[in-house]
C-alpha atoms as a PDB file:
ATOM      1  CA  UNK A   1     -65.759  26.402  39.619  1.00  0.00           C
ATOM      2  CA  UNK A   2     -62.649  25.748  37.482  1.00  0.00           C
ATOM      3  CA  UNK A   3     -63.494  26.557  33.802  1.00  0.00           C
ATOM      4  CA  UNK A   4     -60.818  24.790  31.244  1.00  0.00           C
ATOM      5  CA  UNK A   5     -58.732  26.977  29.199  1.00  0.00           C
ATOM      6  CA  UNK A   6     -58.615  29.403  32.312  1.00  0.00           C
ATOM      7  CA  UNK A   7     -55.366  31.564  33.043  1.00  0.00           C
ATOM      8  CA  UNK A   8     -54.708  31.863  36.844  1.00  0.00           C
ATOM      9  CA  UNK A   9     -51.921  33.985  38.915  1.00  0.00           C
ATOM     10  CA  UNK A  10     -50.250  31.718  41.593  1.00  0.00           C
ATOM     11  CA  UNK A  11     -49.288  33.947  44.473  1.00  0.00           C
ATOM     12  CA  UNK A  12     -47.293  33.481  47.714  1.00  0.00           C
ATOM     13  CA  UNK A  13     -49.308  35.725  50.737  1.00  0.00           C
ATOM     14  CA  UNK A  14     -46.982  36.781  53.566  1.00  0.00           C
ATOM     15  CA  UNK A  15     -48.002  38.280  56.463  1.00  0.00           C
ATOM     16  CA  UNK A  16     -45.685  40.491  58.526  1.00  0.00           C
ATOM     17  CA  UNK A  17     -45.878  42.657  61.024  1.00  0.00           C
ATOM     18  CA  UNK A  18     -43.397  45.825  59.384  1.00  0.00           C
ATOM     19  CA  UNK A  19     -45.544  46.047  55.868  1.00  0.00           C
ATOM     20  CA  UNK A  20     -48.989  43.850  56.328  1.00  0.00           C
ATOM     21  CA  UNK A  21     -50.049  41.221  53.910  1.00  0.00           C
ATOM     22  CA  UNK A  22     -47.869  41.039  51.230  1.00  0.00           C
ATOM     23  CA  UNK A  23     -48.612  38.840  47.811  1.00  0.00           C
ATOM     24  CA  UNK A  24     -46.149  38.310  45.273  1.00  0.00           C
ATOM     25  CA  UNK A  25     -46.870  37.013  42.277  1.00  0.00           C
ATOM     26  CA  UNK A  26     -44.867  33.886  41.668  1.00  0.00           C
ATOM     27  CA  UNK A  27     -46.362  32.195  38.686  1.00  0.00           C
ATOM     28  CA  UNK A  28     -49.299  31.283  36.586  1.00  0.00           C
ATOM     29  CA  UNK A  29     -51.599  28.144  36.453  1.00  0.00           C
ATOM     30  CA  UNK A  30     -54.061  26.788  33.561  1.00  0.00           C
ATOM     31  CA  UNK A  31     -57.075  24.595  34.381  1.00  0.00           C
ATOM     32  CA  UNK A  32     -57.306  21.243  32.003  1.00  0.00           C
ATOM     33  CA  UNK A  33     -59.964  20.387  30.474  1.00  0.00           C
ATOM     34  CA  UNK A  34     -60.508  17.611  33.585  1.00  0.00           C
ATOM     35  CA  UNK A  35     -60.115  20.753  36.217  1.00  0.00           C
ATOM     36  CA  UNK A  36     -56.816  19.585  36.874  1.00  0.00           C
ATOM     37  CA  UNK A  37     -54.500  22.170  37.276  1.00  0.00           C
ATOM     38  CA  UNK A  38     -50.869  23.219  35.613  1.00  0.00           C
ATOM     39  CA  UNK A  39     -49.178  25.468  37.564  1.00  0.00           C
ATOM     40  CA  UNK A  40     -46.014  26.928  36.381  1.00  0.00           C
ATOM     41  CA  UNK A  41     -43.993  29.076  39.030  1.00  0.00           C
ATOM     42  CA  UNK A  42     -41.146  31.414  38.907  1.00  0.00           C
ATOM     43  CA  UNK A  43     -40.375  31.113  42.700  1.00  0.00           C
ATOM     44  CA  UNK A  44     -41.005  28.662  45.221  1.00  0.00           C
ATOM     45  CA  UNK A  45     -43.261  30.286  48.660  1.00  0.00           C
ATOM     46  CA  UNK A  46     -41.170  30.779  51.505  1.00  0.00           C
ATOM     47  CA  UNK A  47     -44.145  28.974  53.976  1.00  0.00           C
ATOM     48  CA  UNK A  48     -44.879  26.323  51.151  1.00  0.00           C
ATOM     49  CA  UNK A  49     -48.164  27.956  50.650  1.00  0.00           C
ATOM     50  CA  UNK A  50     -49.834  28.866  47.123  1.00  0.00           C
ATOM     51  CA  UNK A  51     -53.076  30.621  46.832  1.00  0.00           C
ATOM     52  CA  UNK A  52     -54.492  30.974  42.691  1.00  0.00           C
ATOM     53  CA  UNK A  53     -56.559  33.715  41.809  1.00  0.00           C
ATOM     54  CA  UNK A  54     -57.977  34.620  38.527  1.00  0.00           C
ATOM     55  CA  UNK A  55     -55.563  36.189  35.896  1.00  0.00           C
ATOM     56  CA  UNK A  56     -56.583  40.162  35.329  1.00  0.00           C
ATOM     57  CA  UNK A  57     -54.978  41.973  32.086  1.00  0.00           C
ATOM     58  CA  UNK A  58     -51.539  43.443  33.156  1.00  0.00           C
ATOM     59  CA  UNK A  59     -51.590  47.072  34.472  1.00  0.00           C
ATOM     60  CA  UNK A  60     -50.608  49.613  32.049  1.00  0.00           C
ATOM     61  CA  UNK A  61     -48.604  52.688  32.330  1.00  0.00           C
ATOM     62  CA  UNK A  62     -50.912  56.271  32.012  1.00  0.00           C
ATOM     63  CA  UNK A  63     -50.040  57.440  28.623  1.00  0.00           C
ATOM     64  CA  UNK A  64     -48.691  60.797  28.900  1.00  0.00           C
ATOM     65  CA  UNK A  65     -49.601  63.791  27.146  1.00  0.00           C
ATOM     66  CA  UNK A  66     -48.137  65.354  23.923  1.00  0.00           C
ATOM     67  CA  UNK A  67     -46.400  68.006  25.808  1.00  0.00           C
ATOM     68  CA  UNK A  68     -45.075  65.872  28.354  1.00  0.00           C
ATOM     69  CA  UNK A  69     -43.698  63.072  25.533  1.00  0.00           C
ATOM     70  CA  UNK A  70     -41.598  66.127  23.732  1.00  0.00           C
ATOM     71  CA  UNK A  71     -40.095  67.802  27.386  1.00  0.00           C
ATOM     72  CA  UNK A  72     -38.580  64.467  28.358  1.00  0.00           C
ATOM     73  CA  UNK A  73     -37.741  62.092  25.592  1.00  0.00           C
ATOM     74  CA  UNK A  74     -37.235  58.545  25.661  1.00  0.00           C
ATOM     75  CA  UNK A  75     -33.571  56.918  25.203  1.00  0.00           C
ATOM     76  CA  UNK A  76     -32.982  55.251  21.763  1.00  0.00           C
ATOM     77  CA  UNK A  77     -33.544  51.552  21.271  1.00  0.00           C
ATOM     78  CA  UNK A  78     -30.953  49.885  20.451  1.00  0.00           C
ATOM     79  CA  UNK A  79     -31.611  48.432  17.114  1.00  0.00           C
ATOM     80  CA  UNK A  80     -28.837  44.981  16.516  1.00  0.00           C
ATOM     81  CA  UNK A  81     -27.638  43.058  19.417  1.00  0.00           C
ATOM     82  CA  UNK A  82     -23.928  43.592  20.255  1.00  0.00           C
ATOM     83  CA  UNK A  83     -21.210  40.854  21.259  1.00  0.00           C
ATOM     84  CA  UNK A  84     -21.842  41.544  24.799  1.00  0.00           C
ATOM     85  CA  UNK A  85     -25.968  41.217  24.495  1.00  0.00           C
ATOM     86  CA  UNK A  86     -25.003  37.876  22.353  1.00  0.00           C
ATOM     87  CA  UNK A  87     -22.920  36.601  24.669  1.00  0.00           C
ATOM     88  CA  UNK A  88     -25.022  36.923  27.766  1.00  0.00           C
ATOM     89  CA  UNK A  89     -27.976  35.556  25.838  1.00  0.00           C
ATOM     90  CA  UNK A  90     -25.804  32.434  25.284  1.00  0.00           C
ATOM     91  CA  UNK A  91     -24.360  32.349  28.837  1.00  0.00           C
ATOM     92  CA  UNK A  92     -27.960  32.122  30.398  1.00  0.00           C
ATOM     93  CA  UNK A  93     -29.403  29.376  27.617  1.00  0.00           C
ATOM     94  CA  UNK A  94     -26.286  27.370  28.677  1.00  0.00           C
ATOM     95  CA  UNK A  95     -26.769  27.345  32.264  1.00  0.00           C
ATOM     96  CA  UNK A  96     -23.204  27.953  32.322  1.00  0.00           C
ATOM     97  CA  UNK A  97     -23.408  30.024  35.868  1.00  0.00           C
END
């Protein structure tokens, strides 16, 4: 039964022979409050074939202990975007590719 105000995951489902069944998550759907449905996807399916599923939180990484934070540090964040960050930013809202 489609609930409104739902999240869904759109996937693509492959089967091959070398690795299985493979799903890749292509995009993410919401049901209306008629049970229509708006998908929005990332990628189009190779086979033209979508399969929804319910959304699930997003995995997230093990936290690590104490010790292991101070043996292996993480690299600085940079803190102000630079001229090249800016200018890539720009290139990709323009479309200009």
């Amino acid at each position: 039964m489609l609930i409104p105000g739902k999240r869904l995951t759109v996937f693509s489902v492959r089967n091959t022979e070398r690795r299985g069944t493979v799903w890749c998550r292509i995009g993410t759907a919401f049901v209306n409050k008629d049970e229509s449905m708006n998908l929005w996807l990332d990628a189009l399916p190779i086979d033209g074939k979508l399969h929804c599923r319910e959304a699930v939180p997003e995995r997230q990484p093990a936290a690590l202990p104490p010790e292991a934070a101070e043996m292996s540090p993480e690299p600085p964040v940079a803190q102000s975007g630079g001229a090249a960050q800016n200018g890539y930013r720009a290139a990709a809202a323009g479309g200009g590719l």
